[in-house]
PDB file of N, CA and C in Angstrom:
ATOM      1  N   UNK A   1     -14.078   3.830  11.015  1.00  0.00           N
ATOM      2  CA  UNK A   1     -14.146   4.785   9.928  1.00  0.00           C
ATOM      3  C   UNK A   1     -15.285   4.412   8.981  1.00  0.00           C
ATOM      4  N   UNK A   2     -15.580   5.421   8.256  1.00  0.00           N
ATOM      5  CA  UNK A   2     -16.854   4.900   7.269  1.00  0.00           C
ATOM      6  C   UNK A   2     -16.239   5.331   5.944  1.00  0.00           C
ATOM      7  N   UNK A   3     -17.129   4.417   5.167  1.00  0.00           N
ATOM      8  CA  UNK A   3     -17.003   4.704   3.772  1.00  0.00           C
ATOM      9  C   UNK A   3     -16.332   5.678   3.137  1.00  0.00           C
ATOM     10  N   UNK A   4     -16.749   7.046   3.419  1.00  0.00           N
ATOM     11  CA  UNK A   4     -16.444   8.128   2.787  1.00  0.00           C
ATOM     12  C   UNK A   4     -15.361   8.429   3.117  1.00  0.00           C
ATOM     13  N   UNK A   5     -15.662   8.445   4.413  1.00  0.00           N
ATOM     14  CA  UNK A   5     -13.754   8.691   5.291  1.00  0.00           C
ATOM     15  C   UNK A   5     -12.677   7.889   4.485  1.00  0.00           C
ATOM     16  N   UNK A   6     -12.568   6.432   4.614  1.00  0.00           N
ATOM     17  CA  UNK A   6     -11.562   6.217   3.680  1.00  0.00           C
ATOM     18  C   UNK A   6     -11.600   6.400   2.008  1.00  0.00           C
ATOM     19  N   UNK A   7     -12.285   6.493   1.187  1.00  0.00           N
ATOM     20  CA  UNK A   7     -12.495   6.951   0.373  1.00  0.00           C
ATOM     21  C   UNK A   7     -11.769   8.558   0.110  1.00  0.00           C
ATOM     22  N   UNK A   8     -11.793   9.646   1.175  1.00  0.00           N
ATOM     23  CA  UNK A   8     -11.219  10.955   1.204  1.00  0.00           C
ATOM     24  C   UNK A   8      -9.675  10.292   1.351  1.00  0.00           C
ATOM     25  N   UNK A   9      -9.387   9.749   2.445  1.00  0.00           N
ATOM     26  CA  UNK A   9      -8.199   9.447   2.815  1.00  0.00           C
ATOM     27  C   UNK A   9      -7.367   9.166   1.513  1.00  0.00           C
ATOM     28  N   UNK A  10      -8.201   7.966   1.046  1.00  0.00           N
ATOM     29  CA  UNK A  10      -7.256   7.154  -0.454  1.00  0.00           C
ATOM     30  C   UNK A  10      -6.874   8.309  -1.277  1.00  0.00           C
ATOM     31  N   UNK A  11      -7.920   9.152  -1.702  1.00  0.00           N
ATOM     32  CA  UNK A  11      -7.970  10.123  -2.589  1.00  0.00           C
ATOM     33  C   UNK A  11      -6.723  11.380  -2.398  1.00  0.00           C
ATOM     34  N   UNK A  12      -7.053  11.937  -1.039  1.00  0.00           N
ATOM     35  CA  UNK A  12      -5.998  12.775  -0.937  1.00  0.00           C
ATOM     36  C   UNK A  12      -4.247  12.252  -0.849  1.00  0.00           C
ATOM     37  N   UNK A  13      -4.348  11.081  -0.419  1.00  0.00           N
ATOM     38  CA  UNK A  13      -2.762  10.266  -0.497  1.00  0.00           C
ATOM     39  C   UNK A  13      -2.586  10.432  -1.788  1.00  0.00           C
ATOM     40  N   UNK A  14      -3.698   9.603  -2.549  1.00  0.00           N
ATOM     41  CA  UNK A  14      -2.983   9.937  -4.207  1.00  0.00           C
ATOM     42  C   UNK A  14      -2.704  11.297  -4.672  1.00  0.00           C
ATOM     43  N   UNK A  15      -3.517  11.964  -4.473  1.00  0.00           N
ATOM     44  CA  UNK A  15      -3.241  13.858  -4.735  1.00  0.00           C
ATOM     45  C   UNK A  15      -2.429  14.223  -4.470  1.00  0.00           C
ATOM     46  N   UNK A  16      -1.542  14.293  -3.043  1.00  0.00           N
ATOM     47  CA  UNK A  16      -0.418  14.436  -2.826  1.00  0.00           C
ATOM     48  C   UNK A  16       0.903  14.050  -3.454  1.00  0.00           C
ATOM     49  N   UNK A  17       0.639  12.930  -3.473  1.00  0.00           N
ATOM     50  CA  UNK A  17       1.870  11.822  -4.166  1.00  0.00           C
ATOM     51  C   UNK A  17       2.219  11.905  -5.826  1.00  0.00           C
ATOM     52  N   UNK A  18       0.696  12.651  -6.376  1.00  0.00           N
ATOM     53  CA  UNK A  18       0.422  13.212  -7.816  1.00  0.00           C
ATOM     54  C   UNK A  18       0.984  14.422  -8.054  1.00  0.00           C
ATOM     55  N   UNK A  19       1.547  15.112  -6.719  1.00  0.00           N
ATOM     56  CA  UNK A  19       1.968  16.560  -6.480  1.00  0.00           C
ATOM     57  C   UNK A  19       3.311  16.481  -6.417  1.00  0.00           C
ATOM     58  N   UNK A  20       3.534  15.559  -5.522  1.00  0.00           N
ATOM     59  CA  UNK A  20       4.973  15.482  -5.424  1.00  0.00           C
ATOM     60  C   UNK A  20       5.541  14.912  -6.979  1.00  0.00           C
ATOM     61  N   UNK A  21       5.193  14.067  -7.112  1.00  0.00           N
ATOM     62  CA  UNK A  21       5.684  13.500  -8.552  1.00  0.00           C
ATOM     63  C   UNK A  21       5.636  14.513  -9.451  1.00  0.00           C
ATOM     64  N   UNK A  22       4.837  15.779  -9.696  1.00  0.00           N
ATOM     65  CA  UNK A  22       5.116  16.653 -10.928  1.00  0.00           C
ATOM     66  C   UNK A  22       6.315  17.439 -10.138  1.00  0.00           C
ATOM     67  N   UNK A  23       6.413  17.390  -9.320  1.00  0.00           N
ATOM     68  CA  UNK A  23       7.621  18.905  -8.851  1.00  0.00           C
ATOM     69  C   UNK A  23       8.701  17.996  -8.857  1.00  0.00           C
ATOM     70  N   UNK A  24       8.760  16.741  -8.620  1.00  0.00           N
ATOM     71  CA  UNK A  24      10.203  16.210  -8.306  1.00  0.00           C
ATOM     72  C   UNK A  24      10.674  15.563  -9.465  1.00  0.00           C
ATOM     73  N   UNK A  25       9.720  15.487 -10.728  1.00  0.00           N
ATOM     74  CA  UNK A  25       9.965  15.557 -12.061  1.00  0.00           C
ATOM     75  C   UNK A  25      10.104  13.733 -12.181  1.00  0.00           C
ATOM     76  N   UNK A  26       9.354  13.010 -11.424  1.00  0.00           N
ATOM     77  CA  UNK A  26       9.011  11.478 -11.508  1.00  0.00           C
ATOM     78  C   UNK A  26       8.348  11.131 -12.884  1.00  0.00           C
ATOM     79  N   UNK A  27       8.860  10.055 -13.250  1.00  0.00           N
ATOM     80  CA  UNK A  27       7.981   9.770 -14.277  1.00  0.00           C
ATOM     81  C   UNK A  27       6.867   9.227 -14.065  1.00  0.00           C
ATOM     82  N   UNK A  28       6.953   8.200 -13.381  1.00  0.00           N
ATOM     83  CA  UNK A  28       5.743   7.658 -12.848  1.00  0.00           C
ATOM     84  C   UNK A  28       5.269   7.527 -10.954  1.00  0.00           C
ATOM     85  N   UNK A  29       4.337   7.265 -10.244  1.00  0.00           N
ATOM     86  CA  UNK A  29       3.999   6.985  -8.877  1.00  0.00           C
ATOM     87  C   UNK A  29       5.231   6.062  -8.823  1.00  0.00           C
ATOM     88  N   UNK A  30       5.372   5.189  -9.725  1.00  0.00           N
ATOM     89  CA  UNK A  30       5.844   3.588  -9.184  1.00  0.00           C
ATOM     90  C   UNK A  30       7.644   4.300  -8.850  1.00  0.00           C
ATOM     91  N   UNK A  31       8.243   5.037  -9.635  1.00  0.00           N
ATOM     92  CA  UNK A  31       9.381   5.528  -9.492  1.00  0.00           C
ATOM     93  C   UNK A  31       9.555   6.025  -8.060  1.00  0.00           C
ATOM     94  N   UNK A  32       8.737   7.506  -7.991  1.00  0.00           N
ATOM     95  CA  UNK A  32       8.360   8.329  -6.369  1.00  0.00           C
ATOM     96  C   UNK A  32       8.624   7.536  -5.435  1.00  0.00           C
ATOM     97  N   UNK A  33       8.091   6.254  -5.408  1.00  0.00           N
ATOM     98  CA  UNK A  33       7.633   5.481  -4.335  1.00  0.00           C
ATOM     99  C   UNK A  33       9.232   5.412  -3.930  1.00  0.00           C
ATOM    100  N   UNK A  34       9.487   5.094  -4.864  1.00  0.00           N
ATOM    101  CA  UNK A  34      11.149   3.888  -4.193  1.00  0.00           C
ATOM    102  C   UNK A  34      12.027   5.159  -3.706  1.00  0.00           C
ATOM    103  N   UNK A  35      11.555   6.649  -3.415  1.00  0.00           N
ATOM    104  CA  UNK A  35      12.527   7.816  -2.724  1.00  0.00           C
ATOM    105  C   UNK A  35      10.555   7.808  -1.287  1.00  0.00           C
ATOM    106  N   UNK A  36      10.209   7.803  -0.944  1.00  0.00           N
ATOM    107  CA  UNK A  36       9.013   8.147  -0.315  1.00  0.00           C
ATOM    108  C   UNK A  36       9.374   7.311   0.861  1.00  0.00           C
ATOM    109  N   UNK A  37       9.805   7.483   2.077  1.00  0.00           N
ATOM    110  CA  UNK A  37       9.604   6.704   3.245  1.00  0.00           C
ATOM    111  C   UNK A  37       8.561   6.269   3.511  1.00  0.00           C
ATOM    112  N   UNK A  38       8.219   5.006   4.146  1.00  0.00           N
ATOM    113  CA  UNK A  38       7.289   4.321   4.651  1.00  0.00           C
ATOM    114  C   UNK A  38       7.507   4.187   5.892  1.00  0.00           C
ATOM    115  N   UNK A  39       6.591   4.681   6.815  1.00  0.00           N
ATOM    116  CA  UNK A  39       6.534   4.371   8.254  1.00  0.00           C
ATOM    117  C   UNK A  39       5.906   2.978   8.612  1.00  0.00           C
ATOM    118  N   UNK A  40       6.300   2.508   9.820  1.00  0.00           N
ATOM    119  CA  UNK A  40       5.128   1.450  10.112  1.00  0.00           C
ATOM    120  C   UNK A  40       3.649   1.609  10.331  1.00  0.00           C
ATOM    121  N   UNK A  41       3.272   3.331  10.294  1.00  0.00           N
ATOM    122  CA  UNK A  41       1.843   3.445  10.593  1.00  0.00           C
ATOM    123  C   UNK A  41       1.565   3.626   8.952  1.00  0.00           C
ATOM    124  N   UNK A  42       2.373   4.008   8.006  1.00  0.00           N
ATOM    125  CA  UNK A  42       1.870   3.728   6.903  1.00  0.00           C
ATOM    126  C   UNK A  42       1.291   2.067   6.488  1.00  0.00           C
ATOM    127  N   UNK A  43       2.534   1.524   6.728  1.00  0.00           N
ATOM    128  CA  UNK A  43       2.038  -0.253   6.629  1.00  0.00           C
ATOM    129  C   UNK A  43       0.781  -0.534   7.370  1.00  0.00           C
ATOM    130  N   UNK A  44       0.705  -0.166   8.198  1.00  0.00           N
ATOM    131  CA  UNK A  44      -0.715  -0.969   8.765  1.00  0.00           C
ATOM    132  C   UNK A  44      -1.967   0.094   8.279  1.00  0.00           C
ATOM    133  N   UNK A  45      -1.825   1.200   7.864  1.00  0.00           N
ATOM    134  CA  UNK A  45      -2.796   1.949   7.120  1.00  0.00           C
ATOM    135  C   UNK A  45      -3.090   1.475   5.747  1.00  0.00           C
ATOM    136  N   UNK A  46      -2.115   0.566   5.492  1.00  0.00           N
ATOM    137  CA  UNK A  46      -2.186   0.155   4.256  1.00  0.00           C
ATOM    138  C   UNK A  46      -3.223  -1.404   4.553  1.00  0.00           C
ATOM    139  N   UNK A  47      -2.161  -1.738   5.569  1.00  0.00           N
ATOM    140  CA  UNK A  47      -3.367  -3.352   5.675  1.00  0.00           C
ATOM    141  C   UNK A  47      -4.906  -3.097   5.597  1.00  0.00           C
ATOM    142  N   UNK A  48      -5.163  -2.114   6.785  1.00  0.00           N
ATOM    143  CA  UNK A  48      -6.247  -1.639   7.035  1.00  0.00           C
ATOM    144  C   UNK A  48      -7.493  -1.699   6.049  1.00  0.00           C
ATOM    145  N   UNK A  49      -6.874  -0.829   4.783  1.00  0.00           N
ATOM    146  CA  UNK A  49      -7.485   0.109   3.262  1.00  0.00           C
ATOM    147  C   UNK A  49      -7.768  -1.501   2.955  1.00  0.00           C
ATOM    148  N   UNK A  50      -6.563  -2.771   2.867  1.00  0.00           N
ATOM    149  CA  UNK A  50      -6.698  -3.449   2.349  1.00  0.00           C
ATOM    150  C   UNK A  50      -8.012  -4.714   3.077  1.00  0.00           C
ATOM    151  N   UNK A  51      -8.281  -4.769   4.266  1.00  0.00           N
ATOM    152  CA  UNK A  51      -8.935  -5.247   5.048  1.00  0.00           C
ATOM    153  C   UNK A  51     -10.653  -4.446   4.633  1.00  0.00           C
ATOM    154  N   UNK A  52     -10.896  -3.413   4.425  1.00  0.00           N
ATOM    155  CA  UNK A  52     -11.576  -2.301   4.253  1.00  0.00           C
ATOM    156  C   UNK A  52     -12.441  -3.056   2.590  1.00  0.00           C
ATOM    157  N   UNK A  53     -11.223  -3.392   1.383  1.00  0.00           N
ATOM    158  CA  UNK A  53     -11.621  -3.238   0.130  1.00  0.00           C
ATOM    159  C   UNK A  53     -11.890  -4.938  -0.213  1.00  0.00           C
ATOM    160  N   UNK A  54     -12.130  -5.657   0.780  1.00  0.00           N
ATOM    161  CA  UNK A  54     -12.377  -7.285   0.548  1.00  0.00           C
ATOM    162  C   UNK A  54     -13.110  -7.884   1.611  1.00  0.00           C
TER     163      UNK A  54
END
């Protein structure tokens, strides 16, 4: 993947998650999270971003 690609990726996860949180009346991301399933392809998408930003 290149630069931009994850860069879109990060961006639209947060947009979404910024979406869901106004309709489901969250106060904050950090709240959302703890109702939001995590898959295992989320976890390693996550290592990834994190492998990516160091």
């Amino acid at each position: 993947m290149t630069i931009p690609t994850n860069l879109r990726d990060y961006a639209y996860q947060f947009f979404i998650k910024s979406h869901i949180q106004a309709i489901s009346g969250h106060a904050s991301l950090n709240e959302l999270q703890k109702y939001l399933g995590v898959t295992p392809e989320d976890k390693q998408n996550a290592v990834l971003q994190l492998s990516f930003l160091g």
